[in-house]
Each structure stands twice: as structure tokens, then as C-alpha cells.
Protein backbone atom coordinates (compact mmCIF):
# COMPACT_ATOMS: atom_id res chain seq x y z
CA UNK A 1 0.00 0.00 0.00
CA UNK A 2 1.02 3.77 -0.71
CA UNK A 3 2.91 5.25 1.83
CA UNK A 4 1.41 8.69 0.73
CA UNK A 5 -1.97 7.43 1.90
CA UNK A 6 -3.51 8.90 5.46
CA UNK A 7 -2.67 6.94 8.85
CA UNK A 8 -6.72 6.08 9.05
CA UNK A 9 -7.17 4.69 5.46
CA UNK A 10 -3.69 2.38 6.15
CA UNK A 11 -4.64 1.18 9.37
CA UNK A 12 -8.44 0.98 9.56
CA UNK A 13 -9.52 1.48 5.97
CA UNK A 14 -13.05 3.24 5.72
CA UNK A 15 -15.00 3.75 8.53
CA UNK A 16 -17.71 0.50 8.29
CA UNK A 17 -20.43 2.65 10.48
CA UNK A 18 -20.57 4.71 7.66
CA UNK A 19 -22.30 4.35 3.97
CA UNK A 20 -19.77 6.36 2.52
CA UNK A 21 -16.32 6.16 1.74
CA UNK A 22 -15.00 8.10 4.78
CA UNK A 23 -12.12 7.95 6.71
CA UNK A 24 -11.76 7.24 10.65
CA UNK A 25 -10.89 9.64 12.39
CA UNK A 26 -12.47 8.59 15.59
CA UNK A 27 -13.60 5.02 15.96
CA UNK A 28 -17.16 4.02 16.09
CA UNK A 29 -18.07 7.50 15.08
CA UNK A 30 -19.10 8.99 11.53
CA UNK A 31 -18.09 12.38 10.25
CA UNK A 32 -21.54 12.97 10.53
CA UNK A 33 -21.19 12.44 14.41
CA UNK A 34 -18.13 14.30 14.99
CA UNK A 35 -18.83 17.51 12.92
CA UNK A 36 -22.97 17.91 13.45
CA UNK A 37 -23.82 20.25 15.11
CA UNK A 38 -25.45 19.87 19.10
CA UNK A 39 -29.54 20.47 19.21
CA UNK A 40 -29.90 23.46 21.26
CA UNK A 41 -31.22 23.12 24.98
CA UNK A 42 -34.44 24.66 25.44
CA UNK A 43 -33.97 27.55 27.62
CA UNK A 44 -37.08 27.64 29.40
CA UNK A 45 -37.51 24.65 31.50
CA UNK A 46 -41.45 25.00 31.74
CA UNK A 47 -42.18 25.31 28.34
CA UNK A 48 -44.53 23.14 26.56
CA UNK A 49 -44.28 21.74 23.27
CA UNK A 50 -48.24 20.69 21.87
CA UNK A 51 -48.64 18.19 19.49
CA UNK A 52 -52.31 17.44 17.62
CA UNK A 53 -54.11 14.04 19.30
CA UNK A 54 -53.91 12.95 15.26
CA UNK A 55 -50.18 12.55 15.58
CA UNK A 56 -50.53 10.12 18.39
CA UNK A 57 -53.36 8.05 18.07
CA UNK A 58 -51.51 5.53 16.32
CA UNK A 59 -49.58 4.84 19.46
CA UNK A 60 -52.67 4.39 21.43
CA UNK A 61 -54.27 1.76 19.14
CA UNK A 62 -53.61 -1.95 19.41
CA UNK A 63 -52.61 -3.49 16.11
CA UNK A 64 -54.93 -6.55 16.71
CA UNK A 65 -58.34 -4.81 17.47
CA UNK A 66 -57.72 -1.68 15.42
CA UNK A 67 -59.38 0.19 19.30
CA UNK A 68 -57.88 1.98 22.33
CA UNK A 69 -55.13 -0.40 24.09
CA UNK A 70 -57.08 -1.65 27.45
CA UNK A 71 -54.91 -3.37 29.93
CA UNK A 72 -51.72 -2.80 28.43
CA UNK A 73 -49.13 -5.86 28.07
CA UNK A 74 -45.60 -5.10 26.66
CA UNK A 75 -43.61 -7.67 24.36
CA UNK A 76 -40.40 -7.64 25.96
CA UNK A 77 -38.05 -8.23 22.88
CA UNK A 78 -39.36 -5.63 20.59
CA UNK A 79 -41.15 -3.07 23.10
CA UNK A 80 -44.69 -3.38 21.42
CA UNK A 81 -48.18 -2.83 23.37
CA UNK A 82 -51.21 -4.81 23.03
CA UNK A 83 -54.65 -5.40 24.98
CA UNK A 84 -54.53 -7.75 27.34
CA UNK A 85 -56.78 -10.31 25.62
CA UNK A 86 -55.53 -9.16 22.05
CA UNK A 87 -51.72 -10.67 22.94
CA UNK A 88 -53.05 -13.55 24.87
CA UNK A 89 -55.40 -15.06 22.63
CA UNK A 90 -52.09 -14.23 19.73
CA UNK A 91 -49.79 -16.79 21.69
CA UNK A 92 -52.70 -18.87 22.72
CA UNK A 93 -54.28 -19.74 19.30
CA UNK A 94 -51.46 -17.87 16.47
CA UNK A 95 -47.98 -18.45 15.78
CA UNK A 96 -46.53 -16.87 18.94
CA UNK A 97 -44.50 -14.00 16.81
CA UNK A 98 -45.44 -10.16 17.97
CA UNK A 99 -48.42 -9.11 15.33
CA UNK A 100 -46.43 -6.20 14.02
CA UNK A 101 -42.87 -6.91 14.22
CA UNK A 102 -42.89 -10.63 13.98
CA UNK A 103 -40.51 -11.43 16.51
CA UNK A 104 -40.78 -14.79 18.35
CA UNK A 105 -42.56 -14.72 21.56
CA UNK A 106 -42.06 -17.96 23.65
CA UNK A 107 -44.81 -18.07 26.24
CA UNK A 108 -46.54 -15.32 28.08
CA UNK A 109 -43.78 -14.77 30.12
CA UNK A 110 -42.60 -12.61 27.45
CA UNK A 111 -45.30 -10.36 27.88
CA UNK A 112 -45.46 -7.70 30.70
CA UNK A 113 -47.99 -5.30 32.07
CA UNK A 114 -47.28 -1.69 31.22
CA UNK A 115 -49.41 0.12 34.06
CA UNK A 116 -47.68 3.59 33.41
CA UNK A 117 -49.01 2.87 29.74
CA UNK A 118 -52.71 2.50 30.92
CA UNK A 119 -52.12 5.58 33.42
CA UNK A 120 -50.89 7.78 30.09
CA UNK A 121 -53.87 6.77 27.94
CA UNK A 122 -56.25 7.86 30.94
CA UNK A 123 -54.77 11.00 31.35
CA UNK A 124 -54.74 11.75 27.59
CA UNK A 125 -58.04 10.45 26.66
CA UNK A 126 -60.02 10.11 30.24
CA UNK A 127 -62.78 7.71 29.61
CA UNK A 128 -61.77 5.28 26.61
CA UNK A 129 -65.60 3.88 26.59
CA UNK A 130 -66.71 7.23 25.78
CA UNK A 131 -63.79 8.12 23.33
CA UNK A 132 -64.65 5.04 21.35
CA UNK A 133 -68.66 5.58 21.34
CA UNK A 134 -68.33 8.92 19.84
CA UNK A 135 -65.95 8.06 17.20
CA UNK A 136 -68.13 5.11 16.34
CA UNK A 137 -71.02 8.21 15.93
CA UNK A 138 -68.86 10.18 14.49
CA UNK A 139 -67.88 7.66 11.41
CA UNK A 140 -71.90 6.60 11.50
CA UNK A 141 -72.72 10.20 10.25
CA UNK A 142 -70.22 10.80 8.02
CA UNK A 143 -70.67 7.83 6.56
CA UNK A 144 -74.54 8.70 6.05
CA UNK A 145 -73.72 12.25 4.51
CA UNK A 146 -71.46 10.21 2.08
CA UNK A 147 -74.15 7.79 1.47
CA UNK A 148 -76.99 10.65 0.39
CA UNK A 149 -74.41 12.53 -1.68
CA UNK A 150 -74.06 9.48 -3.88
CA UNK A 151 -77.27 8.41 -4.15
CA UNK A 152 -77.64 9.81 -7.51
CA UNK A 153 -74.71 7.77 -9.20
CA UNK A 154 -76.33 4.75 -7.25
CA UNK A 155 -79.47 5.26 -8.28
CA UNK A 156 -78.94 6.33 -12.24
CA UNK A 157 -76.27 2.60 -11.95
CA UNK A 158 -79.13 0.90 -10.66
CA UNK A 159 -81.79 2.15 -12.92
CA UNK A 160 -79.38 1.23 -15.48
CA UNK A 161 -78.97 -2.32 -14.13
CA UNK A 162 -82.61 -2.60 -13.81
CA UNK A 163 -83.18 -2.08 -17.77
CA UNK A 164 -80.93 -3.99 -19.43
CA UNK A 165 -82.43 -6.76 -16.92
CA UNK A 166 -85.42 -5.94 -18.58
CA UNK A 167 -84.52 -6.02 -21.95
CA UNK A 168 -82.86 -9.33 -21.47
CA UNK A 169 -86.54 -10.87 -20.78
CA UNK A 170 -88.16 -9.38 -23.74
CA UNK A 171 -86.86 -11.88 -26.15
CA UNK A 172 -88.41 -12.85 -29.16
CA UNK A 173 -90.00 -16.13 -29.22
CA UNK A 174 -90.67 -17.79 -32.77
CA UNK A 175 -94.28 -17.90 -34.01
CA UNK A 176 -94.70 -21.81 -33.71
CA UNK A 177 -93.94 -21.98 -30.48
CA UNK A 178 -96.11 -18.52 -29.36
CA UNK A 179 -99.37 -19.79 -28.09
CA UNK A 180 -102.80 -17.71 -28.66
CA UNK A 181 -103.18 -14.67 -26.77
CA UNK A 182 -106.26 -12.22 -26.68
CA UNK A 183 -105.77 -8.70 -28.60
CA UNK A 184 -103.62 -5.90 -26.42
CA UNK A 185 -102.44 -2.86 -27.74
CA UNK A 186 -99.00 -3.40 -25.06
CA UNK A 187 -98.72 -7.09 -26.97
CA UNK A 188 -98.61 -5.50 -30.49
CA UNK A 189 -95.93 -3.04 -29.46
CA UNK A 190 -93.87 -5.77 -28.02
CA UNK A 191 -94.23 -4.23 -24.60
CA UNK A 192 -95.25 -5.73 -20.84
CA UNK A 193 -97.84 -3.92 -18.69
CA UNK A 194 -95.56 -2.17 -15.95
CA UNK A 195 -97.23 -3.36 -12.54
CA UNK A 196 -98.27 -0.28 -10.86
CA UNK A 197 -97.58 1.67 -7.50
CA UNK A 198 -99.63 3.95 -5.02
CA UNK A 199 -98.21 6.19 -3.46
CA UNK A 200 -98.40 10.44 -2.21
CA UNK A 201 -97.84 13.24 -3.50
CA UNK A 202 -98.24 15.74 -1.20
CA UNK A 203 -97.24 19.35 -0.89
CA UNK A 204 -93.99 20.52 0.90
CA UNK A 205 -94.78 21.95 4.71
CA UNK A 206 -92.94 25.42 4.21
CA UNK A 207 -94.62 25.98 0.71
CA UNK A 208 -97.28 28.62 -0.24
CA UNK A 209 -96.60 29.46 -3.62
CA UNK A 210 -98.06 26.28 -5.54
CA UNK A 211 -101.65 24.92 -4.03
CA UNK A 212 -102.15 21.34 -2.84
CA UNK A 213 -103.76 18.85 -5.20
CA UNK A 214 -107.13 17.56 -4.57
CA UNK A 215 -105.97 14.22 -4.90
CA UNK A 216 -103.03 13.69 -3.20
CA UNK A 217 -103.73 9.21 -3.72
CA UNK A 218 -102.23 8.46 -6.47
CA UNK A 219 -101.89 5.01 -8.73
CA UNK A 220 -99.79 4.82 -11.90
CA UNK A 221 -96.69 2.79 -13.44
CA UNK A 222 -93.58 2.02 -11.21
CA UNK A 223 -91.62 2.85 -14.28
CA UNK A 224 -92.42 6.58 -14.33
CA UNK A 225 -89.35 9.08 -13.36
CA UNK A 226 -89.65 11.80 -11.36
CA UNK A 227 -88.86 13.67 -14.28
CA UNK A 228 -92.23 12.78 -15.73
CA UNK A 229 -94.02 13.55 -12.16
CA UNK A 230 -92.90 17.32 -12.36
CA UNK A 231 -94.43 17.54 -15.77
CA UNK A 232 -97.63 15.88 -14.59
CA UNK A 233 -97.77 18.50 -11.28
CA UNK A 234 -97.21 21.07 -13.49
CA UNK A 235 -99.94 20.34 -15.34
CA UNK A 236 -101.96 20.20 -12.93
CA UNK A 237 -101.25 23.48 -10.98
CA UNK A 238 -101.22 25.24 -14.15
CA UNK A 239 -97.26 26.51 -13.48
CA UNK A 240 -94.14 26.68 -15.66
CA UNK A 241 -91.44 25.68 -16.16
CA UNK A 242 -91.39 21.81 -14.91
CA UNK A 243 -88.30 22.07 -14.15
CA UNK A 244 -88.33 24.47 -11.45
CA UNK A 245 -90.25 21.90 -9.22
CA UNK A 246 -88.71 19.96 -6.98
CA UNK A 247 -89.69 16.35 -5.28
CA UNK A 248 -88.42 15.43 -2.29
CA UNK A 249 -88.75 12.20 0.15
CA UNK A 250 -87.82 11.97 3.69
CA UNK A 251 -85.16 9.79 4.97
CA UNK A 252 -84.50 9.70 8.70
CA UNK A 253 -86.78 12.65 9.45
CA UNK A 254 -84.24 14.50 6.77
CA UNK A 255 -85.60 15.71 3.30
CA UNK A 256 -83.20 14.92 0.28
CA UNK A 257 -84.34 16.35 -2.96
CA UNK A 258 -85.00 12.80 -5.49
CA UNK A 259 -83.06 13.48 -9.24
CA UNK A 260 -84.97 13.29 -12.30
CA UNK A 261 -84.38 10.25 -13.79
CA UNK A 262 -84.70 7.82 -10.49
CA UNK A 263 -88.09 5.72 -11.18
CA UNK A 264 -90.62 5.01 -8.75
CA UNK A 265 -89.65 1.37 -8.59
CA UNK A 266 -86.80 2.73 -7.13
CA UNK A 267 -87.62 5.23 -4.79
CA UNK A 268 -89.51 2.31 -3.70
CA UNK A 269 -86.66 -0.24 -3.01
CA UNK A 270 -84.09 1.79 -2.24
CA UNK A 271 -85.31 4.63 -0.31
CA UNK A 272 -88.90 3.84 1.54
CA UNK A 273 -88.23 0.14 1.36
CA UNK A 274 -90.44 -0.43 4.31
CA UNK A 275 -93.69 -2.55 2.87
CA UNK A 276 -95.78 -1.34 6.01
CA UNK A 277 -95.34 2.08 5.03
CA UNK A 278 -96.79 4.31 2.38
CA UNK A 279 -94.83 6.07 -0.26
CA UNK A 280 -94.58 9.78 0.42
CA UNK A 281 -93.26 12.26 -2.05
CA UNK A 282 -93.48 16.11 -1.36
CA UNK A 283 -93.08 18.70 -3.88
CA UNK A 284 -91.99 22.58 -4.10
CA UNK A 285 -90.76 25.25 -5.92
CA UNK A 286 -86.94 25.79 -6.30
CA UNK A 287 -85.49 27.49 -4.03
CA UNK A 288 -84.00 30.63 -4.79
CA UNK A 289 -80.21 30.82 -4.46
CA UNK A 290 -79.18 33.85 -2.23
């Protein structure tokens, strides 16, 4: 070897703590180490550094039941925390590793209680029952608001569904095999009777500007779109255009305002799908945007 070379690269050769090519200048230490510079002390003892819940709920959550760790019980190879029952029932019935790190765990033994855990959760978070009810509330709700904003695309995919069902069954059978029908007008056409719905159509509470109907029963095909409704109340309560009426249906003592080209049928299913209730539909005017 070159005797030109630095002292370091002849006697140690680069500095395997490293992942660079570096020299040793101080054993067990990286340039990195030796030149960084030192994180400043905070000065003021009392202060407070706040951190958003968000950041650590992740650390509060056992990894086998997704919920709040109750009972906390520490692996002792790899430091992880689990419930109680969660990291019993893992060594009892799995393959006695740690569920996130995989590290063998022999027998409970290896597991210990972590009561300073429990204390920190409690102090954080107070009552974990509580915590966990409202979150489950919490993801109920905005899981319904999801729900009724895409109730549209729903609705037009299962309308769509719906015909092409349809069409499937209308196939053409040949003449020989067609037995003898009486005359109907839907037979020549190549069409089936649509079996046909009652249901309400009733004026909205807060509206004055359109009067009620006299007949607020009313029978007719399952297939007709609400579309087709506003043209028919429009008719009747001698007011234009159609398309500034609106129907609406209630849905958990909520109103949601039904699209034009959901069918009856559907409203039906989907929406007031209980068979001991009527169908009630309310109609208005649109309301003007402010």
C-alpha cells in the first residue's frame, strides 16, 4: 500500500459505520457524528411543546383490534403494546411471533404489564368507553352524509342495471312456439304492462306558492321518473317551467331532494323500502339561491 496514503485509510480502511467512503478519524463515530452540530437546549424549563391528538393516536391503538389499548401488556423483545386479551389469545391460538414486528414470543412470560401505559392513555383520553362511542357516531354520520351525496350515481347505476335486466326478458320467441293470446295494444308493441304503484304526492310543509292537489292518492306505473311527475304536477297546478319543481322524500326525518331520472320502482326499493309504510313524495318550488 502507498505510503502517501492517510494513517486512518492504512490502518483501519473506511470507517464501516458509515455508507460512505470516509475515513476514521475517531472510531465508532461517523463524520456525521463528529462535525454535526449539538440540538440546542431549550432555555425555558417549563415550556410546553403541543402536538395534535392525530399525531398520536396511532400509538394508542392496538394493532390486533384496530381500538384503544385496554390493559396494556408489553412484548419484551421488541417493546410493542397490546390489549390484554388481544396478545393472549395471539400466543394462545397464532404463531406466537409479535403481530407487528414478527418477533418470536415464547410463552406469556414474554409479555409484561405496562401500568404507566394505561395511566398515560387515561390522562390523555379520560374515559376510553366514551372516546370510542363517539368516534363510532362520528364515522356513522359521516358515513350517512357520504351515502346521500351518492345516491344519484347509485341510483342512475341501478336504474341502469334494472333495464338492461329488462330487456334481457323481452326476447323474441318464434311464431310456432307462441301460443294464442287475446288482442292488447302493449302485446302488439312488443311491450309488458308495468305493474303499478300507489303512493303520495303531497305538498312541501314550508310551501305557499303552488296549491295542494285535490288528490293527493295516487296510482300509476312504477316505471315513471320523477322527471315525468314534475311535468304531470305542473300540469296540474297550471305553473311553468317543470323544471323548477322539486320532489323530495324523507329519509331519517331529513328531506333529500330525489333526481330526475330515479323511477318510482326505485324510490320504492331503495329509499322507503319499508312494505308497512306508504310512499310519500313532497313537492316545491326551487329554491332561490341567495
Amino acid at each position: 500500500m502507498s505510503s502517501n496514503q492517510p494513517p486512518s485509510i492504512t490502518k483501519f480502511g473506511f470507517n464501516p459505520k458509515s455508507k460512505w467512503e470516509e475515513f476514521i478519524q475517531i472510531p465508532d463515530l461517523t463524520l456525521f457524528d463528529i462535525y454535526r452540530e449539538p440540538r440546542t437546549e431549550t432555555a425555558d424549563p417549563s415550556e410546553r411543546v403541543q402536538l395534535p391528538l392525530n399525531m398520536l393516536s396511532s400509538e394508542f391503538h392496538c394493532a390486533v383490534c384496530l381500538g384503544y389499548i385496554k390493559n396494556a401488556r408489553c412484548v419484551k423483545e421488541c417493546l410493542h403494546r397490546f390489549c390484554d386479551e388481544c396478545i393472549d389469545r395471539c400466543i394462545r391460538i397464532g404463531k406466537k411471533e409479535c403481530p407487528t414486528c414478527r418477533v418470536h414470543i415464547p410463552s406469556k412470560r414474554s409479555v409484561r404489564p405496562d401500568p404507566a401505559f394505561d395511566k398515560l392513555l387515561q390522562s390523555i383520553y379520560g374515559d376510553v368507553e366514551k372516546v370510542e362511542k363517539y368516534e363510532e357516531e362520528k364515522t356513522l354520520r359521516l358515513n350517512k352524509e357520504k351515502n346521500m351525496n351518492n345516491f344519484t350515481d347509485q341510483s342512475r347505476k341501478l336504474g341502469i342495471r334494472q333495464q338492461s335486466k329488462q330487456r334481457k326478458k323481452h326476447v323474441n320467441v318464434p311464431s310456432s312456439e307462441t301460443p294464442s293470446l287475446p288482442y292488447s295494444p302493449s302485446r302488439v308493441l312488443g311491450l309488458e304492462e308495468s305493474p303499478l304503484i300507489e303512493f303520495v304526492l303531497r305538498r312541501y310543509p314550508q310551501e305557499s306558492k303552488v296549491d295542494r292537489l285535490i288528490k293527493e292518492h295516487i296510482r300509476t306505473s312504477r316505471e315513471i321518473t320523477v322527471e315525468a311527475l314534475k311535468i304531470f304536477l305542473a300540469k296540474k297546478l297550471s305553473f311553468s317551467p317543470p323544471s323548477h319543481l322539486q320532489i323530495l322524500t324523507v329519509v331519517d326525518e331529513n328531506y333529500i331532494v330525489l333526481p330526475d331520472d330515479i323511477t318510482l320502482a326505485l324510490i320504492r326499493r331503495d329509499i322507503c323500502d319499508d312494505p308497512t309504510k306508504e310512499v310519500v313524495l313532497h313537492y316545491r318550488i326551487l329554491p332561490l339561491k341567495r
